[in-house]
Structures are given as structure tokens and as C-alpha cells.
C-alpha atoms as a PDB file:
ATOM      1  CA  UNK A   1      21.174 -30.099 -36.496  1.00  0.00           C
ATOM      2  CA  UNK A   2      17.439 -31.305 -36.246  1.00  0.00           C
ATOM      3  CA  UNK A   3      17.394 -30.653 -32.544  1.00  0.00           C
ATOM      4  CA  UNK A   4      17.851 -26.873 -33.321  1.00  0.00           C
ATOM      5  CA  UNK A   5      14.550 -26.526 -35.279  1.00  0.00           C
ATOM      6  CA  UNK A   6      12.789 -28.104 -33.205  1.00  0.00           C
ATOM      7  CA  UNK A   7      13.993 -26.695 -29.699  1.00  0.00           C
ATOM      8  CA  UNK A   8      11.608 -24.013 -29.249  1.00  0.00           C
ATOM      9  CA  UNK A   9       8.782 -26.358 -29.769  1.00  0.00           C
ATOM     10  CA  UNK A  10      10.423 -29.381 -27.761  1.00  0.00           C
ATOM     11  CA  UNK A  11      10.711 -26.347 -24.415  1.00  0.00           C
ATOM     12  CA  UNK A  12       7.027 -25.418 -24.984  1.00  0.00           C
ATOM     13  CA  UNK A  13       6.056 -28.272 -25.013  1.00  0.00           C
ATOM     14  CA  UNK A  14       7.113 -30.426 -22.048  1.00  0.00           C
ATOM     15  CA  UNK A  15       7.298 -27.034 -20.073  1.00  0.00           C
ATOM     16  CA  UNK A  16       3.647 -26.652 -20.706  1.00  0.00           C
ATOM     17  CA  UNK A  17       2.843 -30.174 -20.409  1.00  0.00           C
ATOM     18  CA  UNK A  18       5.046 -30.496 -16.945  1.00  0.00           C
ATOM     19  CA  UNK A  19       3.199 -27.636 -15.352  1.00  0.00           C
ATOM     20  CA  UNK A  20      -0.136 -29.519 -15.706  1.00  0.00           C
ATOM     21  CA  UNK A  21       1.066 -32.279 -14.388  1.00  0.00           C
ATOM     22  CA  UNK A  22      -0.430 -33.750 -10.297  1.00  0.00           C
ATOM     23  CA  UNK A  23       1.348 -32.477  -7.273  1.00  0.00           C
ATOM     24  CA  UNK A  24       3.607 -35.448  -7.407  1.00  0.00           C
ATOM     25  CA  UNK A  25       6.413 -33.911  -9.955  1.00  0.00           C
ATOM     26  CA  UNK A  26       9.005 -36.560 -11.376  1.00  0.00           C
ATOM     27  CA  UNK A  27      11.037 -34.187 -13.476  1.00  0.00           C
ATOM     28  CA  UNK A  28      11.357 -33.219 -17.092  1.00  0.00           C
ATOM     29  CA  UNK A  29      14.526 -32.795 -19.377  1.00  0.00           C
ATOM     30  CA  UNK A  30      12.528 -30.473 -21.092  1.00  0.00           C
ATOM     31  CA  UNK A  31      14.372 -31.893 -24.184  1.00  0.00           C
ATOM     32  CA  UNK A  32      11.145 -33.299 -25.729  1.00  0.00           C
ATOM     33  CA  UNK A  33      12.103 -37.424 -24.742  1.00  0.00           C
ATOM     34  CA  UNK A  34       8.876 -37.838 -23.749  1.00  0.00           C
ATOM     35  CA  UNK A  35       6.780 -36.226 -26.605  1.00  0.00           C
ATOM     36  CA  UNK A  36       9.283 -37.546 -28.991  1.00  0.00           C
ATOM     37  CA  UNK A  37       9.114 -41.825 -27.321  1.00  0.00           C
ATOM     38  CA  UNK A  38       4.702 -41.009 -27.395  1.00  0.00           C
ATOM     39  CA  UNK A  39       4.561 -40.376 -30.985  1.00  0.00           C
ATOM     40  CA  UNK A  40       6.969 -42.834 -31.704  1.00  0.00           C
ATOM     41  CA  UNK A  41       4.909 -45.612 -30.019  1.00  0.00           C
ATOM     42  CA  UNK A  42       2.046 -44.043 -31.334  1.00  0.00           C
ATOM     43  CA  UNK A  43       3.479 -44.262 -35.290  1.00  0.00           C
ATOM     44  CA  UNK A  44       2.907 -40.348 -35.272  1.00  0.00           C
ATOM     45  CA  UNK A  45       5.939 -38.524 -35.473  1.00  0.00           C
ATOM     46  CA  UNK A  46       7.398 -36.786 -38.181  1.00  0.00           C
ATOM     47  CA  UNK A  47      10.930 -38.451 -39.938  1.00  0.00           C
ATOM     48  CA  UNK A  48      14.138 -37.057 -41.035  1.00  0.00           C
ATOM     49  CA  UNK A  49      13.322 -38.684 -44.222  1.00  0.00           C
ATOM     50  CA  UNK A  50      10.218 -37.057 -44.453  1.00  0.00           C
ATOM     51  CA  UNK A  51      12.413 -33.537 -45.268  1.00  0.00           C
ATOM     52  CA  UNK A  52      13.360 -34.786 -48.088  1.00  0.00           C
ATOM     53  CA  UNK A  53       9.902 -34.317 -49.306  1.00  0.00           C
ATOM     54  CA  UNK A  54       8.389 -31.170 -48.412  1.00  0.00           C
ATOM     55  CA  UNK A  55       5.015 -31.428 -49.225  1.00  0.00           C
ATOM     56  CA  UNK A  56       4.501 -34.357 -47.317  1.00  0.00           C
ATOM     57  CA  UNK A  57       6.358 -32.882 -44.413  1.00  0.00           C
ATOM     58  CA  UNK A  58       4.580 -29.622 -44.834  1.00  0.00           C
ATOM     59  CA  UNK A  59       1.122 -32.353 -44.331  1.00  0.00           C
ATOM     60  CA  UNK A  60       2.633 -33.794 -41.511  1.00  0.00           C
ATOM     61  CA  UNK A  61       3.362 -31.109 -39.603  1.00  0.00           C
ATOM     62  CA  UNK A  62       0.962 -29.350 -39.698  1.00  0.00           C
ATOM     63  CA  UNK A  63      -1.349 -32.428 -38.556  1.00  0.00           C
ATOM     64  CA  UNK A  64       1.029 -32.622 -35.779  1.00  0.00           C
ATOM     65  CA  UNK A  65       0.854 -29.437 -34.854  1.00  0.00           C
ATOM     66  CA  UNK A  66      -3.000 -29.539 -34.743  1.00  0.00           C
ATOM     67  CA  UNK A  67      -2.880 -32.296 -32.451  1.00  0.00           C
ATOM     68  CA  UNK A  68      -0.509 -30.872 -30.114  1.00  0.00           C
ATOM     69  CA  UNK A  69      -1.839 -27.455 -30.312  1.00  0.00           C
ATOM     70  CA  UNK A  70      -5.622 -28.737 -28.918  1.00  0.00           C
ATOM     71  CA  UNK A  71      -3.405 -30.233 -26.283  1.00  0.00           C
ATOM     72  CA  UNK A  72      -1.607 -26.818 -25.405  1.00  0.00           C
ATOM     73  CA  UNK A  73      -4.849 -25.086 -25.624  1.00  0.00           C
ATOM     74  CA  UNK A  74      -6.226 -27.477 -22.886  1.00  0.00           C
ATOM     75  CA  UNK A  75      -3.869 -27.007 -20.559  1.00  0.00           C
ATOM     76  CA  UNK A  76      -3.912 -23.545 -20.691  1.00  0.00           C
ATOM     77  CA  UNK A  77      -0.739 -22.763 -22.727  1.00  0.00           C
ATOM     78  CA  UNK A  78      -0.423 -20.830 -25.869  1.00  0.00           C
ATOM     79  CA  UNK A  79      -0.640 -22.606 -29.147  1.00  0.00           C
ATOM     80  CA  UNK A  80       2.232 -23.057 -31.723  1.00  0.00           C
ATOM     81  CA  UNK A  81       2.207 -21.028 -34.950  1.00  0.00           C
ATOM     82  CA  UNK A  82       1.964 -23.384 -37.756  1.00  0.00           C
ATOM     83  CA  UNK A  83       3.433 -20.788 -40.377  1.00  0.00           C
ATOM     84  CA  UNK A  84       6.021 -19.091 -38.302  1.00  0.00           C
ATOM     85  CA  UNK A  85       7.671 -23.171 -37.797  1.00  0.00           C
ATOM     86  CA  UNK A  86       6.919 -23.982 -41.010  1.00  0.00           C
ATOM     87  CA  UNK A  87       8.799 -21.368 -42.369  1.00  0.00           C
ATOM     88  CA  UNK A  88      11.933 -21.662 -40.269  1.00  0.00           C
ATOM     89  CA  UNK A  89      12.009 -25.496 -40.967  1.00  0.00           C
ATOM     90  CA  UNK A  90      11.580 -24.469 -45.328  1.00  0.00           C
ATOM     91  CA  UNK A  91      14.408 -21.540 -44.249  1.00  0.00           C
ATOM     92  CA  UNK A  92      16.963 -24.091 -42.844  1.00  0.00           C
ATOM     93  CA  UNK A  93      16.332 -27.109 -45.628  1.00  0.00           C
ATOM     94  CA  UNK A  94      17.406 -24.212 -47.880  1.00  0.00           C
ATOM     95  CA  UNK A  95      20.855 -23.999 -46.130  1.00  0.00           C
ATOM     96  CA  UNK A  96      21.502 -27.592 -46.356  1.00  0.00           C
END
């Protein structure tokens, strides 16, 4: 269920990150392992627990977001819309 709000991201993510990779191409999933391992090492990423409290999430996310938008900017790729995921992610909780 998690996966699903997150897929679009996950894609533009390691697609984006992939393509600025060296010549020397190992591959990608492109189902967001590697993102998802690097913020886990790094004590970054967001929870499931962390939906049950939306503010926090809201915080979280969008610091996130930040983060990995300056990263998409760098390598040339369109940013993320902090709102428009936002949104979706408050949309879905609400079906729960």
C-alpha cells in the first residue's frame, strides 16, 4: 500500500539519478532500493509510523523533499512538487 504513494517519486528518482550516473552503468530497479537503503543508513528517511502523525510527517517530508529536490535540480531533472505529494499522501491516509 505504501509503495503506491510513493511510486512516482521512487521512478523519478533513480531514473534521474541513473541517467547521471559514469559510462560504466550497473543497473537500476528503478524501485527506489537504493534511495530508500541511503537514507536508511543515513537515519533520514521518513517511517510508516510517522503517518500516524501528520504534522510531523508533513515536517519530514517536506525536508526530504528539499534535500532530494537540490539533488534533482543538479542533475538536471525536474524537481518534485511538495504540495501536489503532500496532498495525495493526506488524500490516501483519509481512505485508511
Amino acid at each position: 500500500m505504501l509503495r503506491t504513494w510513493f511510486c512516482p517519486i521512487i521512478e523519478h528518482w533513480t531514473s534521474s539519478a541513473s541517467c547521471a550516473k559514469s559510462v560504466t552503468k550497473i543497473g537500476t530497479t528503478k524501485r527506489g532500493i537504493g534511495p530508500a537503503y541511503g537514507d536508511k543508513a543515513a537515519r533520514t528517511g521518513l517511517r510508516v509510523s510517522d503517518l500516524m502523525q501528520p504534522t510531523l510527517f508533513s515536517k519530514k517530508l517536506e525536508a526530504k523533499m528539499r534535500e532530494n529536490n537540490a539533488i534533482l535540480r543538479a542533475l538536471g531533472a525536474e524537481p518534485n512538487d511538495f504540495r501536489e505529494v503532500n496532498q495525495a499522501i493526506s488524500w490516501r491516509r483519509a481512505q485508511c
